[in-house]
ModelCIF file with pLDDT and N, C-alpha, C, O atoms, coordinates in Angstrom:
data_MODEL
#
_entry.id   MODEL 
#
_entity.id                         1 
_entity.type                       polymer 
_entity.pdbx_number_of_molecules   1 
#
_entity_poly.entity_id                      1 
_entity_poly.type                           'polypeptide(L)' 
_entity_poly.nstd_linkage                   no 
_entity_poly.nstd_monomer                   no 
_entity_poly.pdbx_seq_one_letter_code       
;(UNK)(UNK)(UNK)(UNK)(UNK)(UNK)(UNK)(UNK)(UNK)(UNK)(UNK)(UNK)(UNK)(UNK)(UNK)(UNK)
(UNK)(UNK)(UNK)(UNK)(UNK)(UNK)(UNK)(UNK)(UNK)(UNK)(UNK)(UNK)(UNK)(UNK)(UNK)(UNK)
(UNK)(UNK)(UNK)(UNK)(UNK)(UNK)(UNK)(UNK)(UNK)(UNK)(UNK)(UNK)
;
_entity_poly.pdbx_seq_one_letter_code_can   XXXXXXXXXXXXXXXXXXXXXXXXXXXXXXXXXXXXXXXXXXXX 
_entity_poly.pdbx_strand_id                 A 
#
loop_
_entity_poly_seq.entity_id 
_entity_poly_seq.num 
_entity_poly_seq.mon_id 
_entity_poly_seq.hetero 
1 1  UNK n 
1 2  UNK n 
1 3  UNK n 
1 4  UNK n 
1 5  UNK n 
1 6  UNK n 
1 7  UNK n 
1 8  UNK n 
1 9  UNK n 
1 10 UNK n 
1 11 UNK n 
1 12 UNK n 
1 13 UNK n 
1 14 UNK n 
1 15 UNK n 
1 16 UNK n 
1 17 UNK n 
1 18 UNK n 
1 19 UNK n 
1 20 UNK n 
1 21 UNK n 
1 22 UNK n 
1 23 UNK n 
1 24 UNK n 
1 25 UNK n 
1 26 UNK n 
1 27 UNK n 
1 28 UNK n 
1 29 UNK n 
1 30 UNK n 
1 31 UNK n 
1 32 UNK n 
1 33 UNK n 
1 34 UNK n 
1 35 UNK n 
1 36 UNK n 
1 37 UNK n 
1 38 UNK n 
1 39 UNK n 
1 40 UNK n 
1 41 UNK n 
1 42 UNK n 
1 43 UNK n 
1 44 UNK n 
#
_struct_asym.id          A 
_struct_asym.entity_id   1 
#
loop_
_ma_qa_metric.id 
_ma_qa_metric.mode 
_ma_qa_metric.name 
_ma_qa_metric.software_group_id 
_ma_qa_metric.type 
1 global pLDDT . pLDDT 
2 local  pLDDT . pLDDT 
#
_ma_qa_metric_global.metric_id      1 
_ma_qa_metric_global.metric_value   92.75 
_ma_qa_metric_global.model_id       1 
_ma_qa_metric_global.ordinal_id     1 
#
loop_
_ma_qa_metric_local.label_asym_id 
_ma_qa_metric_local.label_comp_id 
_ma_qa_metric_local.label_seq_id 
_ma_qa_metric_local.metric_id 
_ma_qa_metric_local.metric_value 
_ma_qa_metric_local.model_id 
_ma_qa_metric_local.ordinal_id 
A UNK 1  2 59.00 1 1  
A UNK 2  2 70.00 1 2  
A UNK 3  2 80.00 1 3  
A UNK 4  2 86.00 1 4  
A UNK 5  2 89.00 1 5  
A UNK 6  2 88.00 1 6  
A UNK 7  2 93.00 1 7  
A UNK 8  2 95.00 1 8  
A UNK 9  2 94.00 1 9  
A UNK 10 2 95.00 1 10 
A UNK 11 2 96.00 1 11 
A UNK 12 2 97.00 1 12 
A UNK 13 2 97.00 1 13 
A UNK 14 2 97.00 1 14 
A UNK 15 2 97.00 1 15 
A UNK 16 2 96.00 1 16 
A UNK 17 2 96.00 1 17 
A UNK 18 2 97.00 1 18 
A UNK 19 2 97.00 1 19 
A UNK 20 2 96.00 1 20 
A UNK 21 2 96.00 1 21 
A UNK 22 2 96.00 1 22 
A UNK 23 2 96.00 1 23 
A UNK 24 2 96.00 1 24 
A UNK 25 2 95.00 1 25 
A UNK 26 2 96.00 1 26 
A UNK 27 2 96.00 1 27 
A UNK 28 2 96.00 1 28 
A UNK 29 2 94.00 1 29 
A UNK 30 2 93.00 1 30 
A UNK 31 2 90.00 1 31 
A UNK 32 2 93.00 1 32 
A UNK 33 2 91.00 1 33 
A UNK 34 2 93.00 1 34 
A UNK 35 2 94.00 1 35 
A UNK 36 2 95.00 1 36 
A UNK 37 2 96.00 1 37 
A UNK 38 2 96.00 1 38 
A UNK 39 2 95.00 1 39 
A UNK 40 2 95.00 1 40 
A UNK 41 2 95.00 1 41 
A UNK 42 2 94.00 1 42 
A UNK 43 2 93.00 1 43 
A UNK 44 2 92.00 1 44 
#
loop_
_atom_site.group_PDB 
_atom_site.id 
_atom_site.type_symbol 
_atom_site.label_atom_id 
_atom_site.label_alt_id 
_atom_site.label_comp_id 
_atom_site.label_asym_id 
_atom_site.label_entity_id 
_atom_site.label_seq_id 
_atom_site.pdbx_PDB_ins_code 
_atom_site.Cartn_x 
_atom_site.Cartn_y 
_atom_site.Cartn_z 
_atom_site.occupancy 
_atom_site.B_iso_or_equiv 
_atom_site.pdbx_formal_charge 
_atom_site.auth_seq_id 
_atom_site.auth_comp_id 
_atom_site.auth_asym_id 
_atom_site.auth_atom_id 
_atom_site.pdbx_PDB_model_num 
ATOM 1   N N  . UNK A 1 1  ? 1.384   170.447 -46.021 1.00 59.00 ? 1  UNK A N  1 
ATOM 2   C CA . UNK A 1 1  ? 0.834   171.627 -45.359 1.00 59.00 ? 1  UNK A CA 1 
ATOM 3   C C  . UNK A 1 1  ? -0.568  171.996 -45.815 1.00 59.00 ? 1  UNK A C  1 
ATOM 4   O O  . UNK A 1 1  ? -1.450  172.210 -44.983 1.00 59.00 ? 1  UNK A O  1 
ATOM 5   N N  . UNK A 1 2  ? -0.742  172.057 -46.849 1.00 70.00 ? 2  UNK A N  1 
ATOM 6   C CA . UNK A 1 2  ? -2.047  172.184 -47.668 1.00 70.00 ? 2  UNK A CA 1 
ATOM 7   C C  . UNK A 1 2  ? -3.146  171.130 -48.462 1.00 70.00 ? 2  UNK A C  1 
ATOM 8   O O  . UNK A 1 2  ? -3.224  170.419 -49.464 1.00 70.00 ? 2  UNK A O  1 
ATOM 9   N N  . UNK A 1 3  ? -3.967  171.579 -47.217 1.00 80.00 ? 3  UNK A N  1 
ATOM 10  C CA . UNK A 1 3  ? -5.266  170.375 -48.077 1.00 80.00 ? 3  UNK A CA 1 
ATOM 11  C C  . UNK A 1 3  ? -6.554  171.232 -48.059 1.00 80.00 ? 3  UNK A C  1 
ATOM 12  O O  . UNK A 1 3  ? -6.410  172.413 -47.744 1.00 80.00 ? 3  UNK A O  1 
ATOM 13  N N  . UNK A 1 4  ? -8.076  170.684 -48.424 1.00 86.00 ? 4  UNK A N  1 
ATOM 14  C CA . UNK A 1 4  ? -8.833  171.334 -48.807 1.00 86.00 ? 4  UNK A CA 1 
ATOM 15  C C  . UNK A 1 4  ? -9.588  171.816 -47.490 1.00 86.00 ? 4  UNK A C  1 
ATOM 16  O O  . UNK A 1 4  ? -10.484 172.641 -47.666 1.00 86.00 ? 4  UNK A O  1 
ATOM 17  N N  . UNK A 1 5  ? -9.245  171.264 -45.796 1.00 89.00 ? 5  UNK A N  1 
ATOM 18  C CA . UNK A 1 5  ? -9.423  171.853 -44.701 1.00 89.00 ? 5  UNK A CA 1 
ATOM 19  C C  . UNK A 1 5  ? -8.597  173.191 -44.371 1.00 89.00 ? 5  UNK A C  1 
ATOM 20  O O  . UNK A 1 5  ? -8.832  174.197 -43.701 1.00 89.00 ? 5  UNK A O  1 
ATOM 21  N N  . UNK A 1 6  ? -7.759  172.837 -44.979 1.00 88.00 ? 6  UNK A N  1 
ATOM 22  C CA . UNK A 1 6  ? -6.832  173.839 -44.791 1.00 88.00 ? 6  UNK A CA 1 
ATOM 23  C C  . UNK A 1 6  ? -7.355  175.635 -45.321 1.00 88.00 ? 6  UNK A C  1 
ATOM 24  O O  . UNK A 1 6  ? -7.453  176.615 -44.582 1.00 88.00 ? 6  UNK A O  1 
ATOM 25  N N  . UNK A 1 7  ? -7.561  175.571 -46.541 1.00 93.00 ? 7  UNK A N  1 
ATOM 26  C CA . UNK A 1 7  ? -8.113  176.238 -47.486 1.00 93.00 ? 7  UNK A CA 1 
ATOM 27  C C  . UNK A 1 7  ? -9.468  176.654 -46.946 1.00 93.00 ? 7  UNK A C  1 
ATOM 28  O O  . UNK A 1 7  ? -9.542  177.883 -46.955 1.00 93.00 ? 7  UNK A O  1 
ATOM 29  N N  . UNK A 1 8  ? -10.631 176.044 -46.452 1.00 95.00 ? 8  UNK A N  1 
ATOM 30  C CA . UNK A 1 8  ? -11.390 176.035 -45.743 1.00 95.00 ? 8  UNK A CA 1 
ATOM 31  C C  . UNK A 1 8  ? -11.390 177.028 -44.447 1.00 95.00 ? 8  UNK A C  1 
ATOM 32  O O  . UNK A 1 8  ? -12.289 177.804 -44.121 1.00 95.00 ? 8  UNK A O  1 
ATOM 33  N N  . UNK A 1 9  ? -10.579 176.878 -44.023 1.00 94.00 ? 9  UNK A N  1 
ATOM 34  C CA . UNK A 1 9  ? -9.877  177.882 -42.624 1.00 94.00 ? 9  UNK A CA 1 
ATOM 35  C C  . UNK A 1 9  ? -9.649  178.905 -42.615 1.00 94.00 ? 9  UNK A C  1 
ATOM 36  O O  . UNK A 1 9  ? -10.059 179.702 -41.771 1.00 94.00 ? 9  UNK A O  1 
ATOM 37  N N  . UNK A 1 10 ? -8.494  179.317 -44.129 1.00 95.00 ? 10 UNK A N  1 
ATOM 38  C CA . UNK A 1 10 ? -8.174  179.991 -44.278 1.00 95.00 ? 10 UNK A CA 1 
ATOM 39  C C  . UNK A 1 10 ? -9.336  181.028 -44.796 1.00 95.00 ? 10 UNK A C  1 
ATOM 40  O O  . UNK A 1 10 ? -9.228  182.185 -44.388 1.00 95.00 ? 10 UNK A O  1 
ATOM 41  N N  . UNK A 1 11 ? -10.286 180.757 -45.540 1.00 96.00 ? 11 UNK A N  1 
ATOM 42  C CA . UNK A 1 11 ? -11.512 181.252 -46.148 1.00 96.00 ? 11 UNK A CA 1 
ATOM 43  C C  . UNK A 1 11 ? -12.254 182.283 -45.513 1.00 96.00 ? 11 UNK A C  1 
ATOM 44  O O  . UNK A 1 11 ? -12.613 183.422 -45.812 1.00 96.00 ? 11 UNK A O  1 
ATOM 45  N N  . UNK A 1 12 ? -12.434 181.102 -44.009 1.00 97.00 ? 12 UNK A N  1 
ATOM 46  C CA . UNK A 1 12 ? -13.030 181.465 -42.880 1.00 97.00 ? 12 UNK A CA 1 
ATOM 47  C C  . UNK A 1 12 ? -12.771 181.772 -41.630 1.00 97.00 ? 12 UNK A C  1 
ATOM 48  O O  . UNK A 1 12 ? -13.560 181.699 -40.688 1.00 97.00 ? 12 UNK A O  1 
ATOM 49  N N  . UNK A 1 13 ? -10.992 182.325 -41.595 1.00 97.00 ? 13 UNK A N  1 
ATOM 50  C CA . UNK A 1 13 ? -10.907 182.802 -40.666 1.00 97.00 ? 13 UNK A CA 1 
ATOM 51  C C  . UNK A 1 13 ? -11.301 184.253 -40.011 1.00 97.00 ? 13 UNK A C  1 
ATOM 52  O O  . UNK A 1 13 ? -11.551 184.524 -38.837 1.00 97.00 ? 13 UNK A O  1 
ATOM 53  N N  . UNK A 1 14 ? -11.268 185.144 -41.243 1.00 97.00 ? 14 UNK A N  1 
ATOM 54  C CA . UNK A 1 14 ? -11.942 186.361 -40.487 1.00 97.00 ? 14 UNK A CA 1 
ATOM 55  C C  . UNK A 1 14 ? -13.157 186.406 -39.375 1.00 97.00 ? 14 UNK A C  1 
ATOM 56  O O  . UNK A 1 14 ? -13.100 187.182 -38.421 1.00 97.00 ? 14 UNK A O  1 
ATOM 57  N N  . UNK A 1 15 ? -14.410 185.385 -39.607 1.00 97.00 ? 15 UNK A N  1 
ATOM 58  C CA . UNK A 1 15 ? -15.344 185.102 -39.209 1.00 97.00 ? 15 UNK A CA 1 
ATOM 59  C C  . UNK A 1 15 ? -15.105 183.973 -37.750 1.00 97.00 ? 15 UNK A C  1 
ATOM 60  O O  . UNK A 1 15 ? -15.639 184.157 -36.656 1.00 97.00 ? 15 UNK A O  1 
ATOM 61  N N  . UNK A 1 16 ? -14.269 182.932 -38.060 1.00 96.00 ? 16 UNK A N  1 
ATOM 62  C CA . UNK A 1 16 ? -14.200 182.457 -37.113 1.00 96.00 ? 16 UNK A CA 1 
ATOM 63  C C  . UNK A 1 16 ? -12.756 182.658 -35.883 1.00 96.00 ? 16 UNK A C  1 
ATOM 64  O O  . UNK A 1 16 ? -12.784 182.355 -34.690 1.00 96.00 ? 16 UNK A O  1 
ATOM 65  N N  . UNK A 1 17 ? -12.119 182.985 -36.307 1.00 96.00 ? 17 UNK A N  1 
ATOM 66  C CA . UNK A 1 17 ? -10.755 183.273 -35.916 1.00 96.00 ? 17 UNK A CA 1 
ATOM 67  C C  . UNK A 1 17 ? -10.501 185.001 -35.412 1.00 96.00 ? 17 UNK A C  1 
ATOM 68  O O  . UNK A 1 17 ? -10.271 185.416 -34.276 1.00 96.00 ? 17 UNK A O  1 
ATOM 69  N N  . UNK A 1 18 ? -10.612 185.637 -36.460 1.00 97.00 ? 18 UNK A N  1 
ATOM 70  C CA . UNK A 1 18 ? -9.937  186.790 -36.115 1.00 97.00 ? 18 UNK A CA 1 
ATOM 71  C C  . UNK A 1 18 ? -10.703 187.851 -34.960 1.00 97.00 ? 18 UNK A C  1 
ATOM 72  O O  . UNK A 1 18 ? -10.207 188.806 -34.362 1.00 97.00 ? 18 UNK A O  1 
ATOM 73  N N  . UNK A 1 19 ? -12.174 187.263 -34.892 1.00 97.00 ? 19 UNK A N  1 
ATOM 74  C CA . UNK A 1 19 ? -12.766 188.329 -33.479 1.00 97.00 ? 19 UNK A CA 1 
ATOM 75  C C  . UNK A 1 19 ? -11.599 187.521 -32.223 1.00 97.00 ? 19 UNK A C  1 
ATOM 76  O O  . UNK A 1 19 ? -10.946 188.138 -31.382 1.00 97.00 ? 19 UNK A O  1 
ATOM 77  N N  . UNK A 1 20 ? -11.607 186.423 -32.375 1.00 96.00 ? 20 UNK A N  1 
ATOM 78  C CA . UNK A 1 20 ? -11.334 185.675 -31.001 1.00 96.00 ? 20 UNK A CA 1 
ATOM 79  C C  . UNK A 1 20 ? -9.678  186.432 -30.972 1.00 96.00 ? 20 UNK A C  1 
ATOM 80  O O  . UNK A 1 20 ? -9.358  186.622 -29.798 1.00 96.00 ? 20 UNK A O  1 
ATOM 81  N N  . UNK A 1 21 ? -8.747  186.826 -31.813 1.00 96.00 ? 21 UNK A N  1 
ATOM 82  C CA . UNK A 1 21 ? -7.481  187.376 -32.031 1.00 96.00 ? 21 UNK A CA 1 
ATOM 83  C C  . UNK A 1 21 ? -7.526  188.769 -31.482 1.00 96.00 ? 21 UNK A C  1 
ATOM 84  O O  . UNK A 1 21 ? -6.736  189.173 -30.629 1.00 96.00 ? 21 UNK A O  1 
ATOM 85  N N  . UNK A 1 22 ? -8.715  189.655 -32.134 1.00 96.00 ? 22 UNK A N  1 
ATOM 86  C CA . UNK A 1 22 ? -9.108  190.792 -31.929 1.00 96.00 ? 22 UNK A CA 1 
ATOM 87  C C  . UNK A 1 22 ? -9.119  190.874 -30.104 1.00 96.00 ? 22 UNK A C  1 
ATOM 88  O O  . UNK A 1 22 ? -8.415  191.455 -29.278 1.00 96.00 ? 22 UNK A O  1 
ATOM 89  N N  . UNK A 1 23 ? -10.084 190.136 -30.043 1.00 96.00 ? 23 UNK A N  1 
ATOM 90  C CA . UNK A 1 23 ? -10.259 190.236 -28.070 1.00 96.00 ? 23 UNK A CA 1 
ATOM 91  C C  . UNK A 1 23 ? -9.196  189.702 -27.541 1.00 96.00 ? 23 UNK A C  1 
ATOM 92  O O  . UNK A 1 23 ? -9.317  189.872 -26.328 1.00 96.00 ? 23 UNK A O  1 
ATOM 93  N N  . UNK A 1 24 ? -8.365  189.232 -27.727 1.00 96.00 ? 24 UNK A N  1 
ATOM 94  C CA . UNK A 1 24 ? -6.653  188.465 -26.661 1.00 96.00 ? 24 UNK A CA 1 
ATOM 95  C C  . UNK A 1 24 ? -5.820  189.536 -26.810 1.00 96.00 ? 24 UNK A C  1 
ATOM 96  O O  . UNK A 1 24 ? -4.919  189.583 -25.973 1.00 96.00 ? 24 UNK A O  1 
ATOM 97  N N  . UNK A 1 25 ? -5.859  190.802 -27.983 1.00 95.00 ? 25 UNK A N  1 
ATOM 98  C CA . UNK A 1 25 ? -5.065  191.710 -28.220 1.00 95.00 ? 25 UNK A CA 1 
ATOM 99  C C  . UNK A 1 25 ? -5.559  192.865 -27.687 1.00 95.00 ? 25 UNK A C  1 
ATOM 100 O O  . UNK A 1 25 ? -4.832  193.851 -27.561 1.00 95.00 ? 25 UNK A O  1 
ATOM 101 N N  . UNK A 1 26 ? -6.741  192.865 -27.347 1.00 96.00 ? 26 UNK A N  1 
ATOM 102 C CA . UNK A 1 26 ? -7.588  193.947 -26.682 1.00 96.00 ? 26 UNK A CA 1 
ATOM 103 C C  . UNK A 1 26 ? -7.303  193.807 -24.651 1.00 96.00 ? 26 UNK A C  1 
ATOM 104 O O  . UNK A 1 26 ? -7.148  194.445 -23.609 1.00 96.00 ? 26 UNK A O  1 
ATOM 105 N N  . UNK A 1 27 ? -7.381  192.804 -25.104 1.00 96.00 ? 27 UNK A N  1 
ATOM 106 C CA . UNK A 1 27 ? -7.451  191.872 -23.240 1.00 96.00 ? 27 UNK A CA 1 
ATOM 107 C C  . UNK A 1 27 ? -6.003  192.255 -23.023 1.00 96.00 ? 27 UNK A C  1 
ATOM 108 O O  . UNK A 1 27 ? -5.877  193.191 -22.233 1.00 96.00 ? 27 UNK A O  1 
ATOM 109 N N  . UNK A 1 28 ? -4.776  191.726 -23.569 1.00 96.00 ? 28 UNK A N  1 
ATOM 110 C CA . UNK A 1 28 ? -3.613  192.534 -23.017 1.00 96.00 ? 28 UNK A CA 1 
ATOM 111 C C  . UNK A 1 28 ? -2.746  193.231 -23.861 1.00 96.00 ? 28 UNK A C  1 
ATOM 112 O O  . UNK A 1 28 ? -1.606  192.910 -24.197 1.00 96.00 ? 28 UNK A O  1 
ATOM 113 N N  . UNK A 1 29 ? -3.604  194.534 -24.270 1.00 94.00 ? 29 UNK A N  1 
ATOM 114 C CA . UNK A 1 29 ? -2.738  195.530 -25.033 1.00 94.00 ? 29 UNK A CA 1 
ATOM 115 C C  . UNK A 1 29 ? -1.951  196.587 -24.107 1.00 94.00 ? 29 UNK A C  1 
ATOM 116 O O  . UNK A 1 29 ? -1.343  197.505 -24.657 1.00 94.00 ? 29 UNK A O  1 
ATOM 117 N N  . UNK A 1 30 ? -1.959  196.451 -22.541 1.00 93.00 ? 30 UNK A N  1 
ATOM 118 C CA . UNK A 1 30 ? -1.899  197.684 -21.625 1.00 93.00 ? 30 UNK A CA 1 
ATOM 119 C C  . UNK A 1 30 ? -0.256  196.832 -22.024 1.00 93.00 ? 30 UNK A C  1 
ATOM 120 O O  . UNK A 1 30 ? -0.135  195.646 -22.329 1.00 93.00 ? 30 UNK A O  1 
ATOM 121 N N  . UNK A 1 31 ? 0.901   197.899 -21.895 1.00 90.00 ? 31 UNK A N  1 
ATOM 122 C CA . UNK A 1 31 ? 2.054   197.949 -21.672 1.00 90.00 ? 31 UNK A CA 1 
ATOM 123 C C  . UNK A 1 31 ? 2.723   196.930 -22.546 1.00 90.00 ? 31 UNK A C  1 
ATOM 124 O O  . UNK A 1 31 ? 3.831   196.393 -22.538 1.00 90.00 ? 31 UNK A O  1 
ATOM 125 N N  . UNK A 1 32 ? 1.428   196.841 -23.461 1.00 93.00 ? 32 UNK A N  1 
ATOM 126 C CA . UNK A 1 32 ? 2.737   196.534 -24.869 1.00 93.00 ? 32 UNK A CA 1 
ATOM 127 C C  . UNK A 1 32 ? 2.442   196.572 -26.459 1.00 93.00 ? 32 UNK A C  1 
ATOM 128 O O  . UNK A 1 32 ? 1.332   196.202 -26.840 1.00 93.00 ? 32 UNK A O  1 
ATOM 129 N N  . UNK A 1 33 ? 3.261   196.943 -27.256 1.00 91.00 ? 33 UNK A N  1 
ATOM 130 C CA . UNK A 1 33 ? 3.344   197.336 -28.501 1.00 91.00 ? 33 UNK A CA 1 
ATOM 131 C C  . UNK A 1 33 ? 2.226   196.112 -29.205 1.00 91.00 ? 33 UNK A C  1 
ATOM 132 O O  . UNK A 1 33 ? 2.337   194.887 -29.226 1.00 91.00 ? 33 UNK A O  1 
ATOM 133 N N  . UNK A 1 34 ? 1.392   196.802 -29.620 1.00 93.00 ? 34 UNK A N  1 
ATOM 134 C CA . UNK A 1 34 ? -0.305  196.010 -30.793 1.00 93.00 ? 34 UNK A CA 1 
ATOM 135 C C  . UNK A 1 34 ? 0.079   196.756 -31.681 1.00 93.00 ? 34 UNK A C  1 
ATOM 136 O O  . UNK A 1 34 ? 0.149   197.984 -31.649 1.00 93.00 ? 34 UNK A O  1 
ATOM 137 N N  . UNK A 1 35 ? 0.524   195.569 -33.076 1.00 94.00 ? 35 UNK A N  1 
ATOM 138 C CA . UNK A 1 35 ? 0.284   196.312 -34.405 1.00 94.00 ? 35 UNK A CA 1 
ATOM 139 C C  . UNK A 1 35 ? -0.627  195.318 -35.206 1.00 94.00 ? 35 UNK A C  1 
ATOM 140 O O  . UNK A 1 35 ? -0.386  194.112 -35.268 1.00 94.00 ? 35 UNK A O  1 
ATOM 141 N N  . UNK A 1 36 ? -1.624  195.885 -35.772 1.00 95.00 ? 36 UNK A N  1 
ATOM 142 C CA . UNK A 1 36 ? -2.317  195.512 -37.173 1.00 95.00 ? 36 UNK A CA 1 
ATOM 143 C C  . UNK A 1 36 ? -2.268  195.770 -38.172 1.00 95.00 ? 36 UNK A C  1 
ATOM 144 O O  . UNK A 1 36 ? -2.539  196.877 -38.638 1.00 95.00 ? 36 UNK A O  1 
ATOM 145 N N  . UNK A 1 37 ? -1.945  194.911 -38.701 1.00 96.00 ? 37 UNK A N  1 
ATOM 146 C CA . UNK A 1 37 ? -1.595  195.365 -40.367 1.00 96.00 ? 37 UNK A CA 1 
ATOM 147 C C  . UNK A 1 37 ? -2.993  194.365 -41.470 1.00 96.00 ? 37 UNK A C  1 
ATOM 148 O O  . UNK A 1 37 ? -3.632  193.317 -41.562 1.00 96.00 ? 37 UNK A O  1 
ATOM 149 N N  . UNK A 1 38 ? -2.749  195.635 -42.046 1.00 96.00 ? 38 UNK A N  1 
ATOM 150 C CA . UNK A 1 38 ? -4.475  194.783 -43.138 1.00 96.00 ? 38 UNK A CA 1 
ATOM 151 C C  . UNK A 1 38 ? -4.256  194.405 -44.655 1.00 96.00 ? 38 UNK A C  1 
ATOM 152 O O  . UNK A 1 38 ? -4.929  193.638 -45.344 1.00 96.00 ? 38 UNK A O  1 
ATOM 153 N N  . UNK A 1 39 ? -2.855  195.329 -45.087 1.00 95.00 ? 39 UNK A N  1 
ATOM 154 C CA . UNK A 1 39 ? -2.291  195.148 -46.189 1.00 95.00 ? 39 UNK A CA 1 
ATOM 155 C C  . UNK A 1 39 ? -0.519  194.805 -45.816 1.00 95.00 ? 39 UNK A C  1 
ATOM 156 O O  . UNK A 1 39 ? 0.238   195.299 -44.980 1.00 95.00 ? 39 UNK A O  1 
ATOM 157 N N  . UNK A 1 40 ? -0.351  193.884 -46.717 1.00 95.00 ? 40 UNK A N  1 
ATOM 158 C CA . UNK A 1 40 ? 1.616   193.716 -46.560 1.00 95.00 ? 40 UNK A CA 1 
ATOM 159 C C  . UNK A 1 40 ? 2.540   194.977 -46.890 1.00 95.00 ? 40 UNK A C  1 
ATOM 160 O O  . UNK A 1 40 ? 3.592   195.300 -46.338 1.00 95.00 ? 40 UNK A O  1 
ATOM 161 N N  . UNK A 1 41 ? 1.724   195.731 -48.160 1.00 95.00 ? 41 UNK A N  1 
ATOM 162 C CA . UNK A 1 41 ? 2.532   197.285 -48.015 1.00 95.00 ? 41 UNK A CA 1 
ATOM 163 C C  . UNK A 1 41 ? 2.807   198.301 -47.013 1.00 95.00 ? 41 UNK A C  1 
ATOM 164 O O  . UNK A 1 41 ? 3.670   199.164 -47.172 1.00 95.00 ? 41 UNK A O  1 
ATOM 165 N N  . UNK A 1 42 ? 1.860   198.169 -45.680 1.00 94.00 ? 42 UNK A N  1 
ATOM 166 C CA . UNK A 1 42 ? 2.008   198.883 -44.533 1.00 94.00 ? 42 UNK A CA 1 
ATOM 167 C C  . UNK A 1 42 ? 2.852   197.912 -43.583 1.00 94.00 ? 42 UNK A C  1 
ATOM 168 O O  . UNK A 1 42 ? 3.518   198.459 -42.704 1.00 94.00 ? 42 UNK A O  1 
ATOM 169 N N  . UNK A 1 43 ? 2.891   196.164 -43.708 1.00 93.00 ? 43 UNK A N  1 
ATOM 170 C CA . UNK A 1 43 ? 3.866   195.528 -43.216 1.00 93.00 ? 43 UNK A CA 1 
ATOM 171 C C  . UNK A 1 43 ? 5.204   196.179 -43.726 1.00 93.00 ? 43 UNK A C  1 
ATOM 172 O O  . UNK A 1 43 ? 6.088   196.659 -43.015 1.00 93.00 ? 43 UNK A O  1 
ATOM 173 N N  . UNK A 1 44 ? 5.189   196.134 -44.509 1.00 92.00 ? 44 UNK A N  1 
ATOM 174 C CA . UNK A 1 44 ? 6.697   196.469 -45.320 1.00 92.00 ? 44 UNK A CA 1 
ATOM 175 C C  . UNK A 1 44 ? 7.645   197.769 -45.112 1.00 92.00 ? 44 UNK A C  1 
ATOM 176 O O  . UNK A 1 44 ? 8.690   197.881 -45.753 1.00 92.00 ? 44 UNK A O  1 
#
């Protein structure tokens, strides 16, 4: 599961990943439950 691409990704997903997450959750948030969580203690 884990290699140094991997790690890499993970580094840089805020930057490359999470706007593109941000806008698909924005695009169809009408008529259904969007949660974000930023810490696992508010998961929990």
């Amino acid at each position: 599961e884990i290699d140094w691409d991997t790690l890499k990704g993970i580094w840089y997903y805020p930057q490359a990943v999470r706007p593109l997450v941000l806008g698909k959750m924005r695009q169809y948030q009408e008529n259904r439950q969007v949660l974000i969580f930023r810490k696992p203690q508010e998961l929990q």
